[in-house]
C-alpha atoms as a PDB file:
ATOM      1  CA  UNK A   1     -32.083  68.608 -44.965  1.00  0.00           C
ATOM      2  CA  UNK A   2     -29.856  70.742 -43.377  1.00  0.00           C
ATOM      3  CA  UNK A   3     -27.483  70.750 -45.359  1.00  0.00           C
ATOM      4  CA  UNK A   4     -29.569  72.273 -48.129  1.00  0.00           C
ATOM      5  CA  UNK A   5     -30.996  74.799 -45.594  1.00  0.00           C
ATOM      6  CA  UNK A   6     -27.433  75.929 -44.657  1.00  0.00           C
ATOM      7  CA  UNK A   7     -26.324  76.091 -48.694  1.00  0.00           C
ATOM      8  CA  UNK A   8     -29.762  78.587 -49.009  1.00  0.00           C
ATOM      9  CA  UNK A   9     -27.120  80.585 -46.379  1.00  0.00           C
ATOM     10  CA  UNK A  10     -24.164  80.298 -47.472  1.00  0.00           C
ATOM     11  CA  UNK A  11     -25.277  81.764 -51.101  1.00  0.00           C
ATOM     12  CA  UNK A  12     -26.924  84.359 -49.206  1.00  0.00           C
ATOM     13  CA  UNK A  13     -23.532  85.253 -47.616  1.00  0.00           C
ATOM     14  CA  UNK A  14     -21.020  85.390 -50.128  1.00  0.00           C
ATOM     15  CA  UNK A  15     -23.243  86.456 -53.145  1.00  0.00           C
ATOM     16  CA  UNK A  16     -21.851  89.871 -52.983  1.00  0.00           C
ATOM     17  CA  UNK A  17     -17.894  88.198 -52.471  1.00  0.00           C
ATOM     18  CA  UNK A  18     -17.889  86.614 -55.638  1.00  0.00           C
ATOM     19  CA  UNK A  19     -16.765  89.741 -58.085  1.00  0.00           C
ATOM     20  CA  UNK A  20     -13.828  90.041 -55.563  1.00  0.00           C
ATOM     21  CA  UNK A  21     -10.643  88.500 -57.103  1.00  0.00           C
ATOM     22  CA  UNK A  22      -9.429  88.766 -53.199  1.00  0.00           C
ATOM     23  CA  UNK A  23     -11.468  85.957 -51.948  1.00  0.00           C
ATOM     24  CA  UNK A  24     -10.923  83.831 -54.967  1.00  0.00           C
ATOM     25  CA  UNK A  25      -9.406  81.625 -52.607  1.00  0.00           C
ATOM     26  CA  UNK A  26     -12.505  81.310 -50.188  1.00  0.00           C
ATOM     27  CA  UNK A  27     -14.616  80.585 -53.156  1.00  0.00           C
ATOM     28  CA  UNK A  28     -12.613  77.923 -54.457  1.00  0.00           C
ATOM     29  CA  UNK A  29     -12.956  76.512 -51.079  1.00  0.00           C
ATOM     30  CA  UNK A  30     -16.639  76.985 -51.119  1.00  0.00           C
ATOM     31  CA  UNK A  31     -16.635  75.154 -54.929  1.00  0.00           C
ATOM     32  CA  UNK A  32     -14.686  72.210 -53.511  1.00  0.00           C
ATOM     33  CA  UNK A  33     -16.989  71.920 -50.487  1.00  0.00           C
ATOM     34  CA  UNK A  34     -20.446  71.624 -52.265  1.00  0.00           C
ATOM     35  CA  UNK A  35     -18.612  69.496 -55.429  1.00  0.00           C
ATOM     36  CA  UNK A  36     -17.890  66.972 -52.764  1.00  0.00           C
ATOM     37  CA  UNK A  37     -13.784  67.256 -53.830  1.00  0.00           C
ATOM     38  CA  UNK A  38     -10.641  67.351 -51.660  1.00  0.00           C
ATOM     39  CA  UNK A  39     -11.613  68.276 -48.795  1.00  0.00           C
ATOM     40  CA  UNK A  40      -7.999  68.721 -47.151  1.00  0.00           C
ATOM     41  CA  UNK A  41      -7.305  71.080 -50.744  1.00  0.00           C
ATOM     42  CA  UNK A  42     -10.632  73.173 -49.208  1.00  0.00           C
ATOM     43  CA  UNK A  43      -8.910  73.839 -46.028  1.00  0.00           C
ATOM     44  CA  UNK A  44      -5.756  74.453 -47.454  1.00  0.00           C
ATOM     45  CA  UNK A  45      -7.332  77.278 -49.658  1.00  0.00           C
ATOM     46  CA  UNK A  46      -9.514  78.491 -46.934  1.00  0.00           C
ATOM     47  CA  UNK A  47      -5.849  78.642 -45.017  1.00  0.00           C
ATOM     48  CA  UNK A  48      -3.955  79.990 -47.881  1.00  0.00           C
ATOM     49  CA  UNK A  49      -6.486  83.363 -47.825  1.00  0.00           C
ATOM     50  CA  UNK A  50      -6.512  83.322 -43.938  1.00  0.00           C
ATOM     51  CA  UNK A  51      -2.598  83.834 -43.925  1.00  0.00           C
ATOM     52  CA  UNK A  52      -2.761  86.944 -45.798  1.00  0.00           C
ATOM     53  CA  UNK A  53      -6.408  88.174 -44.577  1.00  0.00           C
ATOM     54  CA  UNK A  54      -6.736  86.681 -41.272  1.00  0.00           C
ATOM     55  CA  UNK A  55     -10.000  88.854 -40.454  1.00  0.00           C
ATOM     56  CA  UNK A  56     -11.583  87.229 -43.784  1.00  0.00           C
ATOM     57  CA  UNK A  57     -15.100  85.618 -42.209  1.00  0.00           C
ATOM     58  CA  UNK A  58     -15.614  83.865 -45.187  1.00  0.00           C
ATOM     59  CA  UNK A  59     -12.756  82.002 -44.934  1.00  0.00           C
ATOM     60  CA  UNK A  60     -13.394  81.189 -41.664  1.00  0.00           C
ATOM     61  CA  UNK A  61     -16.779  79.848 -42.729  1.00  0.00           C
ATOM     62  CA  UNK A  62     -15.729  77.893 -45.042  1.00  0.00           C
ATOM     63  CA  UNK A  63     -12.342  76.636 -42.945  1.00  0.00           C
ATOM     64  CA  UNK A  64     -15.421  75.930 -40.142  1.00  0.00           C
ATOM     65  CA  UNK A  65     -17.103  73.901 -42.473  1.00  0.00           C
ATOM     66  CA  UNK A  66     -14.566  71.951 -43.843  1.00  0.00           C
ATOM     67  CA  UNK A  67     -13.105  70.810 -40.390  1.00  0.00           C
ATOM     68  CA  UNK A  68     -17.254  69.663 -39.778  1.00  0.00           C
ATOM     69  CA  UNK A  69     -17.027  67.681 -42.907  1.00  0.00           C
ATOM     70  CA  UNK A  70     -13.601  65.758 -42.097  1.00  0.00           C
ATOM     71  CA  UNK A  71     -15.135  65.033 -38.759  1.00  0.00           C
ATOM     72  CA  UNK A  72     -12.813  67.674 -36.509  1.00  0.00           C
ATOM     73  CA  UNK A  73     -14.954  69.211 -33.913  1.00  0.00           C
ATOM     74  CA  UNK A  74     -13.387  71.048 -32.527  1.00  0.00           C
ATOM     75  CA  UNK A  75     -11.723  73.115 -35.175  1.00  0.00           C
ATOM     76  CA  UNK A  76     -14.770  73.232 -36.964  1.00  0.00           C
ATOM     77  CA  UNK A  77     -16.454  74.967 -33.878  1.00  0.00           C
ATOM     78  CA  UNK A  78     -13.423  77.110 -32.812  1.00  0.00           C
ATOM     79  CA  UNK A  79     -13.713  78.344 -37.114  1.00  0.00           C
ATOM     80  CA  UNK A  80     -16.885  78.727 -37.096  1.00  0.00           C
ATOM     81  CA  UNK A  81     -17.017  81.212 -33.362  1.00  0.00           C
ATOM     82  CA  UNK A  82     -14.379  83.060 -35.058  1.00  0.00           C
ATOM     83  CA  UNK A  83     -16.595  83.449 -38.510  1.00  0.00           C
ATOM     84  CA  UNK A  84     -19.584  84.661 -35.974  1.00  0.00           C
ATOM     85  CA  UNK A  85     -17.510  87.387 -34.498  1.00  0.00           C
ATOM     86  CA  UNK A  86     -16.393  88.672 -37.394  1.00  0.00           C
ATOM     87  CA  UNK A  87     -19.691  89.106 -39.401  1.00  0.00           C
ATOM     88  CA  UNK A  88     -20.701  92.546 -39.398  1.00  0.00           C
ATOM     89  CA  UNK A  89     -24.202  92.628 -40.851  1.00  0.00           C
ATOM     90  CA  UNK A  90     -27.473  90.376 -39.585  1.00  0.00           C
ATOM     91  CA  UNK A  91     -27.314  88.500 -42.372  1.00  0.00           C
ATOM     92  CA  UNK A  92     -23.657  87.272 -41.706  1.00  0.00           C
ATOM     93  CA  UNK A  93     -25.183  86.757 -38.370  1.00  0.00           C
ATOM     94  CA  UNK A  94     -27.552  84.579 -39.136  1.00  0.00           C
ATOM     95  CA  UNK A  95     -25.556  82.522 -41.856  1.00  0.00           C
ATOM     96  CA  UNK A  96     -22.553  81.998 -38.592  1.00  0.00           C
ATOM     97  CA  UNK A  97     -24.983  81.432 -36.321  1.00  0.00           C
ATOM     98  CA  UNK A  98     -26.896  78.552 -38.185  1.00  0.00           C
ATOM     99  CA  UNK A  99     -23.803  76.696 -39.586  1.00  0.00           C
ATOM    100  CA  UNK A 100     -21.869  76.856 -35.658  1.00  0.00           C
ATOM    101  CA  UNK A 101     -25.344  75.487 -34.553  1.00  0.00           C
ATOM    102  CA  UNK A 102     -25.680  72.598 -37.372  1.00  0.00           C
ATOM    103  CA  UNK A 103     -21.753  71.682 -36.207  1.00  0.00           C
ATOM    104  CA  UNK A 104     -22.768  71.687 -32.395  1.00  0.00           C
ATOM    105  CA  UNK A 105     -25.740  69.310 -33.359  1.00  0.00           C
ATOM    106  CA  UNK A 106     -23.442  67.052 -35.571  1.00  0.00           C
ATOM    107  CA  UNK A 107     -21.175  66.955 -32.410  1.00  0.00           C
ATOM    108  CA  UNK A 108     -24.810  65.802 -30.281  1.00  0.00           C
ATOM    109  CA  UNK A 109     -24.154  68.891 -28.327  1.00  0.00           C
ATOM    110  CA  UNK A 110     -27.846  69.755 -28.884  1.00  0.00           C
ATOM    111  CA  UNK A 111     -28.576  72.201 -26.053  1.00  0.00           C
ATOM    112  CA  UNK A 112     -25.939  74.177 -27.866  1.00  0.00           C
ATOM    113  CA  UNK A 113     -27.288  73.923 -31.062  1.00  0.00           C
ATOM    114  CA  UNK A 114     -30.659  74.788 -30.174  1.00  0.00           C
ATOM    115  CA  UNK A 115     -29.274  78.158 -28.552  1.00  0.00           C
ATOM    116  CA  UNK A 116     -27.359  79.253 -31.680  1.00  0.00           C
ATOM    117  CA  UNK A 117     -30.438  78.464 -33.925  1.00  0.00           C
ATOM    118  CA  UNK A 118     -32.290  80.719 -31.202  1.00  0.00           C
ATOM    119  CA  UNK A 119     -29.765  83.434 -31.394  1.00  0.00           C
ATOM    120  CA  UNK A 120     -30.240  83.279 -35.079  1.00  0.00           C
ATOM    121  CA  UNK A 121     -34.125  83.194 -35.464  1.00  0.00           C
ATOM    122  CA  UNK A 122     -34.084  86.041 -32.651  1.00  0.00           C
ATOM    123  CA  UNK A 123     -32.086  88.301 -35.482  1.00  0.00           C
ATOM    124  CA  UNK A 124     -33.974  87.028 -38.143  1.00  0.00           C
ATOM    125  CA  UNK A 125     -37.124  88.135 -36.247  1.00  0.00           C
ATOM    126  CA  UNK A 126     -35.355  91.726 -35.773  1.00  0.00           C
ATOM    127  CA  UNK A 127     -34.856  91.476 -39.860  1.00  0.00           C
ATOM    128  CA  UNK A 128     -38.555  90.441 -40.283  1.00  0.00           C
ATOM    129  CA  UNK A 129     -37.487  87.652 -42.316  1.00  0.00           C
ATOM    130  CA  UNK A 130     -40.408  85.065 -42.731  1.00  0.00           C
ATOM    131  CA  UNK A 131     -38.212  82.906 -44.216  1.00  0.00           C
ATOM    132  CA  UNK A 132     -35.021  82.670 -42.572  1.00  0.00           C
ATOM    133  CA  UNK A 133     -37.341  82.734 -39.400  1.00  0.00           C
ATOM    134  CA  UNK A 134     -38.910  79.297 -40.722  1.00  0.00           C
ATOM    135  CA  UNK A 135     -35.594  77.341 -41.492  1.00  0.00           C
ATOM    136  CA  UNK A 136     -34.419  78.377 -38.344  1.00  0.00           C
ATOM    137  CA  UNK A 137     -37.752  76.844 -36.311  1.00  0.00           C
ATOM    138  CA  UNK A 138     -37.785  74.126 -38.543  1.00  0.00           C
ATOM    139  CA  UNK A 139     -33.278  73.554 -37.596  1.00  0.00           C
ATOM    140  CA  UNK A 140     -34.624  73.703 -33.980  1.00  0.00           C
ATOM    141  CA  UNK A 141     -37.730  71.124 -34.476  1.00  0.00           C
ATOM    142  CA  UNK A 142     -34.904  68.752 -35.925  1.00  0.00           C
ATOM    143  CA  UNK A 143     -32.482  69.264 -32.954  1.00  0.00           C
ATOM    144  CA  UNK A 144     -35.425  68.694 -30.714  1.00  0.00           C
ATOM    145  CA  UNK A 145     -36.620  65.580 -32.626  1.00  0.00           C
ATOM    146  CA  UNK A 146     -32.782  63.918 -32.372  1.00  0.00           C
ATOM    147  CA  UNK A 147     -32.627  63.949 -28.879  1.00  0.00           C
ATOM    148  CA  UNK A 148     -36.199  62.598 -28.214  1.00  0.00           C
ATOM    149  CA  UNK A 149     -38.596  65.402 -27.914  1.00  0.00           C
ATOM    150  CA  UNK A 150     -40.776  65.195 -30.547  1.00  0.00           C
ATOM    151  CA  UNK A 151     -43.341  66.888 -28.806  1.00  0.00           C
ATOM    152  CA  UNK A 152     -41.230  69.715 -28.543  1.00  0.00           C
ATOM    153  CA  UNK A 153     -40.159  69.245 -32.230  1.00  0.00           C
ATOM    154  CA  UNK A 154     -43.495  69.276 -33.456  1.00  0.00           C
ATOM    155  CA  UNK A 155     -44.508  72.845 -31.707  1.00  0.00           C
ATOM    156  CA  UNK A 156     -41.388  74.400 -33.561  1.00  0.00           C
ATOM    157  CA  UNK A 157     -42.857  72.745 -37.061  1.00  0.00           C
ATOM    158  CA  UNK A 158     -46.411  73.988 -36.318  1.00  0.00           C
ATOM    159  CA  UNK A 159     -44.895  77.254 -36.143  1.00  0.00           C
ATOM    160  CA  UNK A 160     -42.933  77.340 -39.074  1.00  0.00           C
ATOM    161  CA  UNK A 161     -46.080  75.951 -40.671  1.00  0.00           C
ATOM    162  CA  UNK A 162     -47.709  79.189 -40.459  1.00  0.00           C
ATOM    163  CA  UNK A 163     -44.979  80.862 -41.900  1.00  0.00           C
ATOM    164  CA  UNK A 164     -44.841  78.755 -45.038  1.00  0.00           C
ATOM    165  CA  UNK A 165     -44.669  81.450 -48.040  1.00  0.00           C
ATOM    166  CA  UNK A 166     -45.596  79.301 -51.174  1.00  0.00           C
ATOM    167  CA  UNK A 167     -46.692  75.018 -51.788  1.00  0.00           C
ATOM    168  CA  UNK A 168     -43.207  73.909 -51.761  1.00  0.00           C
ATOM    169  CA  UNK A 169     -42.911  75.100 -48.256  1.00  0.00           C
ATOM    170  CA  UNK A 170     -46.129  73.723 -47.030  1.00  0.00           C
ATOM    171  CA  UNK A 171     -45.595  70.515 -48.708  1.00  0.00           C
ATOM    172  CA  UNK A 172     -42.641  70.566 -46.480  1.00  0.00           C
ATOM    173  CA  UNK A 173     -44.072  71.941 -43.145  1.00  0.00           C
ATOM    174  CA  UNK A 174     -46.600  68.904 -43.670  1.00  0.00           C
ATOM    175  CA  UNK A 175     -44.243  66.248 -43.701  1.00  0.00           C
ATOM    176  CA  UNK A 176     -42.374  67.403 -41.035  1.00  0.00           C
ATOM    177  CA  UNK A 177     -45.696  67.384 -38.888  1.00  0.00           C
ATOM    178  CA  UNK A 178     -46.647  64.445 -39.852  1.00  0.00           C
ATOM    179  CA  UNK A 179     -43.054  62.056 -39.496  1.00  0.00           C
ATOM    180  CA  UNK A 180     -43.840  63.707 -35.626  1.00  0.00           C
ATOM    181  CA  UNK A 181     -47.067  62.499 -35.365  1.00  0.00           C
ATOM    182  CA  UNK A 182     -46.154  59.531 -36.570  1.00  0.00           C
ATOM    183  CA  UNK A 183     -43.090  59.223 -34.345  1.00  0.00           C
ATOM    184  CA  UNK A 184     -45.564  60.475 -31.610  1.00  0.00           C
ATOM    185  CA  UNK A 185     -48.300  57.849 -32.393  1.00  0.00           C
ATOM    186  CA  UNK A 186     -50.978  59.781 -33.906  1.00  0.00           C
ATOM    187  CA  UNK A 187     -51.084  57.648 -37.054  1.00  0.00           C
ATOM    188  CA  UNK A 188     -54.373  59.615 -38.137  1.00  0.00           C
ATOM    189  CA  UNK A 189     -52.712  62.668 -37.970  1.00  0.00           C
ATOM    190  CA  UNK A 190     -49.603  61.636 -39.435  1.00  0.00           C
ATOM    191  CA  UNK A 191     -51.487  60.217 -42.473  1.00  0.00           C
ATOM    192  CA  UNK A 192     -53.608  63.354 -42.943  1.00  0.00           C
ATOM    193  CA  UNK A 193     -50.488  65.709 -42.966  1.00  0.00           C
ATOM    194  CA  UNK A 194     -48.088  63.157 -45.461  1.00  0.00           C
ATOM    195  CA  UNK A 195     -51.105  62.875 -47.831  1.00  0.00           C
ATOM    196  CA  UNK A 196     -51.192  67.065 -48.042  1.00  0.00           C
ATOM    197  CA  UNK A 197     -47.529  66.820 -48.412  1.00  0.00           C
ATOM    198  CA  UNK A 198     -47.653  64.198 -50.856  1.00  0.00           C
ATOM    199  CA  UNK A 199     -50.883  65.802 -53.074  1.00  0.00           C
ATOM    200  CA  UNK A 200     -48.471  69.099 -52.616  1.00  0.00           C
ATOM    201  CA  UNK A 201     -45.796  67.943 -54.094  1.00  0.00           C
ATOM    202  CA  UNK A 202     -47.230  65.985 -57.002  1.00  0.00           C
ATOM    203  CA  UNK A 203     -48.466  69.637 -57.939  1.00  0.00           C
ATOM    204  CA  UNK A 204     -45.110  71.685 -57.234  1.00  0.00           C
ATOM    205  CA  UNK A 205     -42.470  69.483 -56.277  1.00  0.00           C
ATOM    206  CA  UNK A 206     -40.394  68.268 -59.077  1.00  0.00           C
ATOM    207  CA  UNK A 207     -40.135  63.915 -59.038  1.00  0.00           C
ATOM    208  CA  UNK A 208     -37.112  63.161 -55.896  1.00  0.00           C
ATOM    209  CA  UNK A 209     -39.519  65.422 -53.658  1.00  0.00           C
ATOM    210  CA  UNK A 210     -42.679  63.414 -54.989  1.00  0.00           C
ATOM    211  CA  UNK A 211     -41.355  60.340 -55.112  1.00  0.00           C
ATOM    212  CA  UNK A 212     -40.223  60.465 -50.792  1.00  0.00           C
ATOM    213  CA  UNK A 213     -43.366  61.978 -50.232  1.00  0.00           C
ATOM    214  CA  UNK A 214     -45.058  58.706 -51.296  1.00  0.00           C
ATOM    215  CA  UNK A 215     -42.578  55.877 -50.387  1.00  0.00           C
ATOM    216  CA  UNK A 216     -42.893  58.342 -46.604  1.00  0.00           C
ATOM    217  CA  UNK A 217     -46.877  58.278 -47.284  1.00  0.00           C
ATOM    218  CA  UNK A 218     -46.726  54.408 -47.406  1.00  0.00           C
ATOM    219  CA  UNK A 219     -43.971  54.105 -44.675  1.00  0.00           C
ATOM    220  CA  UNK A 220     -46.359  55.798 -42.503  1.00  0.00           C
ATOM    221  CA  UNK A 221     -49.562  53.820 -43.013  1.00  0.00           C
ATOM    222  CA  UNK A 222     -47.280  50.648 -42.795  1.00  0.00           C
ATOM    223  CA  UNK A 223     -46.466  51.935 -38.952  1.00  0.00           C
ATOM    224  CA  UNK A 224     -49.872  52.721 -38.123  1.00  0.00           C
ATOM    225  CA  UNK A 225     -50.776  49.523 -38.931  1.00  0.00           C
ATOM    226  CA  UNK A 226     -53.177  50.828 -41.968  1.00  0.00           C
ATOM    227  CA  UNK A 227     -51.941  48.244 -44.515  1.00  0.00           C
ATOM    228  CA  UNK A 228     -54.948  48.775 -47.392  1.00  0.00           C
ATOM    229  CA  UNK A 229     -54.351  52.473 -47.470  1.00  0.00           C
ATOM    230  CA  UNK A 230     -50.447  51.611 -47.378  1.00  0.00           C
ATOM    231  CA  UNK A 231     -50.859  49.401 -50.585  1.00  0.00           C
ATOM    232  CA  UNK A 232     -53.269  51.581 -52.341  1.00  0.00           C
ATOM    233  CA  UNK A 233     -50.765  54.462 -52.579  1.00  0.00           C
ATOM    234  CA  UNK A 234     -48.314  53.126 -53.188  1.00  0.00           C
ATOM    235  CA  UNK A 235     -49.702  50.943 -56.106  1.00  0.00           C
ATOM    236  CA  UNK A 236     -50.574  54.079 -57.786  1.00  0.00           C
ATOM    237  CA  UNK A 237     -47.301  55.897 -57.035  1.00  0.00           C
ATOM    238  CA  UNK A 238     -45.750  52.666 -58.504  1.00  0.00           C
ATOM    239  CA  UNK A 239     -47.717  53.196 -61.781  1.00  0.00           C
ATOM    240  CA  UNK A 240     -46.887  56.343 -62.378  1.00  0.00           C
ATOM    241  CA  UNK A 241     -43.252  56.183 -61.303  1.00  0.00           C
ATOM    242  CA  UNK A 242     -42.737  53.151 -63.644  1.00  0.00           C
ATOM    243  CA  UNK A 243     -43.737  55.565 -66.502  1.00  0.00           C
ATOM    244  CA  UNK A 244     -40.861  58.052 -65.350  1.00  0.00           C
ATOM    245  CA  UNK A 245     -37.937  55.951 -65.950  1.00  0.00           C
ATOM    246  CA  UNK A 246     -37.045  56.294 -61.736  1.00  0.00           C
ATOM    247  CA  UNK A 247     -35.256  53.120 -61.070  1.00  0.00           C
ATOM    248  CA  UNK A 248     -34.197  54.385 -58.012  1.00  0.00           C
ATOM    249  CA  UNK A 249     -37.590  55.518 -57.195  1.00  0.00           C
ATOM    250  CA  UNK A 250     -39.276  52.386 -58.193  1.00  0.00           C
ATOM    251  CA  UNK A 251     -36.880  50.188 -56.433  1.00  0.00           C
ATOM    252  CA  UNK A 252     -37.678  52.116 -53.406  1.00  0.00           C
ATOM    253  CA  UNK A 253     -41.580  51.604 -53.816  1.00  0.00           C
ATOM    254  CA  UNK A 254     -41.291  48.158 -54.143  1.00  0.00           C
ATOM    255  CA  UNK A 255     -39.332  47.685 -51.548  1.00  0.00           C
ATOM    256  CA  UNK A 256     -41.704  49.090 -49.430  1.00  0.00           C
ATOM    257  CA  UNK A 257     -44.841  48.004 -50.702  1.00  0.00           C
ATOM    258  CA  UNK A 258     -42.754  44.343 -49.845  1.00  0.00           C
ATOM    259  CA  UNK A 259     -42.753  45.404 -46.252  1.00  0.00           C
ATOM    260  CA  UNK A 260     -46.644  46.009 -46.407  1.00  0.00           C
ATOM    261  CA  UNK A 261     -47.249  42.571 -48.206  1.00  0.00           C
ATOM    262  CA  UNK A 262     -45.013  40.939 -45.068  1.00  0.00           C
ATOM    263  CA  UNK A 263     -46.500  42.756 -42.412  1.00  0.00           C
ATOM    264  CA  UNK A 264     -50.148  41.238 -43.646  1.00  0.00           C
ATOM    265  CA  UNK A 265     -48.479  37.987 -43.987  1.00  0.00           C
ATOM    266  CA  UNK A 266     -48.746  37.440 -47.748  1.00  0.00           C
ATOM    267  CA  UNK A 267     -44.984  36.305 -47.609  1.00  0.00           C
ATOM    268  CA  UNK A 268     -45.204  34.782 -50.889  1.00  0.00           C
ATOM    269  CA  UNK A 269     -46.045  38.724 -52.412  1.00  0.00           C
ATOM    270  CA  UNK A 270     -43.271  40.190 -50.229  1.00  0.00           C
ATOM    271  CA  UNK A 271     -40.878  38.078 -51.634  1.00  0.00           C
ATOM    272  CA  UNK A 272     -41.835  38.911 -55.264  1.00  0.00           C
ATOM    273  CA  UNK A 273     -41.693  42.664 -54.394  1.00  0.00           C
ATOM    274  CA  UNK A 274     -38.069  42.335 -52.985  1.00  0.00           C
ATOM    275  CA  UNK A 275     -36.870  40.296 -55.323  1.00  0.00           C
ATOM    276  CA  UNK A 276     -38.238  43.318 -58.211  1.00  0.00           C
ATOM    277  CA  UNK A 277     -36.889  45.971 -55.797  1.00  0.00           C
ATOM    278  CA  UNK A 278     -33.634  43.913 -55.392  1.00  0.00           C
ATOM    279  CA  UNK A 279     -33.112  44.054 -59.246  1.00  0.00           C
ATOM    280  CA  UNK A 280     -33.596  47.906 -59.923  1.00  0.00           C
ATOM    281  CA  UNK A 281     -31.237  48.347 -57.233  1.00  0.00           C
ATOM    282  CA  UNK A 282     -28.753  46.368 -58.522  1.00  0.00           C
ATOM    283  CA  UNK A 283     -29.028  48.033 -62.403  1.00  0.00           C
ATOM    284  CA  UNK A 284     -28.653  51.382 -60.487  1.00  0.00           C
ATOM    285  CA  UNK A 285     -25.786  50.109 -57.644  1.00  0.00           C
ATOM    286  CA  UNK A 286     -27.635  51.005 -54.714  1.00  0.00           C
ATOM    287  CA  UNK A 287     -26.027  49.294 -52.124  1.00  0.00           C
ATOM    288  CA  UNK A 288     -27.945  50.899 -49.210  1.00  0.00           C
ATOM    289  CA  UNK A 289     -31.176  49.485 -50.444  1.00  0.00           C
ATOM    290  CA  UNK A 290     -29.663  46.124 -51.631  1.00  0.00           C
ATOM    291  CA  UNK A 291     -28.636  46.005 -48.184  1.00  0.00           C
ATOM    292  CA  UNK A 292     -32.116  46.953 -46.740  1.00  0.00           C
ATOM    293  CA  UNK A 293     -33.665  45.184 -49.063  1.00  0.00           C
ATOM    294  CA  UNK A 294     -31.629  41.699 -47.681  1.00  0.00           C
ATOM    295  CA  UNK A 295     -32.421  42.297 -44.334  1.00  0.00           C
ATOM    296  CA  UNK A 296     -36.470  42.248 -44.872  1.00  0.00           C
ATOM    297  CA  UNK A 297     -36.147  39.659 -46.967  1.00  0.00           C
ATOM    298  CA  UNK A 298     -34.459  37.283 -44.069  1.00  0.00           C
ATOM    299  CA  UNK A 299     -36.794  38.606 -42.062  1.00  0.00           C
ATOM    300  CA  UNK A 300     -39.531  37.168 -44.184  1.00  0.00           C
ATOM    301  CA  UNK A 301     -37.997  34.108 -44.357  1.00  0.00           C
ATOM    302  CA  UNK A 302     -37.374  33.143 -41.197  1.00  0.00           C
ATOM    303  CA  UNK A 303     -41.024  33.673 -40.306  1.00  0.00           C
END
């Protein structure tokens, strides 16, 4: 999540960079970053510019994010401090601001990360930006949920609720609300909030952002102990998934609708649900959920 939240800033920050055959370094940096590539390459372009243009804040940002991604700390933080003092308009603000407070909260430093997500929603309520305002209240409700206030967590993502501009973000806003309900132990709130998000999404979202919402939908009815709703929805998400072609998707419906057939005992239907999830994983090689998907199983058995 926050990752795609912090690429939403990035683009915002270097939009105006990319005609400039100066930074073509930094941008090749940025292009090996989000591609997933050589990470030690990324740094040594973000380097390579920072040797001739040492005041270059993208470079810095990207230098900042690269040392997060290799797992240095504290280069990524003392890259990233630099990038903030450097950025001249709100906007750069904001984008520093956000990505030093995502590295302190990789690092568990949360206090720190929730006061650099502050600093940045305090600008982006000087900018009037509804939106940046949001992402930056939802960054802190995250922070807040991670160290165990959820309470906390979920008055940041009732705020950002009201700010939600358009479906996609309310689908959004809802499930947030509702994994801290859930987490929380108000399992009829939590339902009532992931079945907006999940109606939401079948209408706007396109089919990864569907399909969560209703393996999340049935995850939380299976915790509140509200097994016929669990199986209901997800039965029908199942139907229509199969149709799509999703293997992942399907595997992970089944695999879940297994946990609701163990937790009301029917063993002999969990079993048949694994074993079906088991097999879409395997055509697709998702070890994750082949893994998850052994563990319940064992579980199952050894009742």
């Amino acid at each position: 999540m926050k990752r795609a939240l912090l690429l939403v800033f990035i683009s915002l920050a270097t939009c105006s960079a990319i005609a400039d055959d100066a930074t073509s370094s930094v941008q090749t940096c940025d292009q090996a970053l989000e591609a997933g590539a050589n990470l030690a390459n990324a740094a040594a372009l973000a380097e390579t510019r920072l040797r001739t243009a040492p005041d270059d804040r993208e470079a810095w940002l990207c230098l900042g994010r690269v040392r997060g991604e290799l797992g240095e700390h504290n280069a990524a933080l003392a890259a990233l401090k630099t990038a903030e003092k450097l950025s001249k308009t709100p906007i750069d603000r904001i984008v520093a601001l956000t990505t030093l407070g995502n590295e302190y909260q990789a690092g568990k430093e949360f206090a720190l990360a929730i006061i650099s997500y502050q600093q940045s929603l305090a600008i982006a309520r000087e900018q009037k930006s509804v939106r940046l305002q949001r992402i930056n209240l939802n960054l802190i409700g995250e922070t807040l949920q991670e160290e165990g206030n959820t309470a906390g967590a979920l008055e940041q993502y009732q705020q950002g609720m009201k700010l939600a501009a358009n479906d996609n973000e309310r689908a959004d806003s809802d499930a947030r609300v509702a994994a801290a309900h859930s987490l929380i132990g108000n399992h009829d709130k939590a339902i009532e909030y992931q079945l907006k998000a999940m109606l939401l999404q079948e209408r706007v979202g396109d089919l990864d952002h569907y399909a969560n919402a209703n393996i999340e939908l049935g995850r939380i009815c299976l915790v509140a102990k509200q097994y016929a709703d669990a199986e209901k929805w997800l039965n029908k998400f199942l139907v229509s998934i199969a149709e799509s072609g999703a293997l992942y998707w399907e595997a992970q419906g089944r695999y879940m609708l297994g946990k609701v057939k163990a937790a009301r005992g029917n063993t002999a239907e969990a079993a048949d649900q694994f074993k079906q999830s088991r097999s879409l994983a395997e055509k697709i090689g998702a070890q994750q959920l082949l893994k998850e998907i052994s563990e319940s199983d064992v579980a199952v058995n050894s009742k």
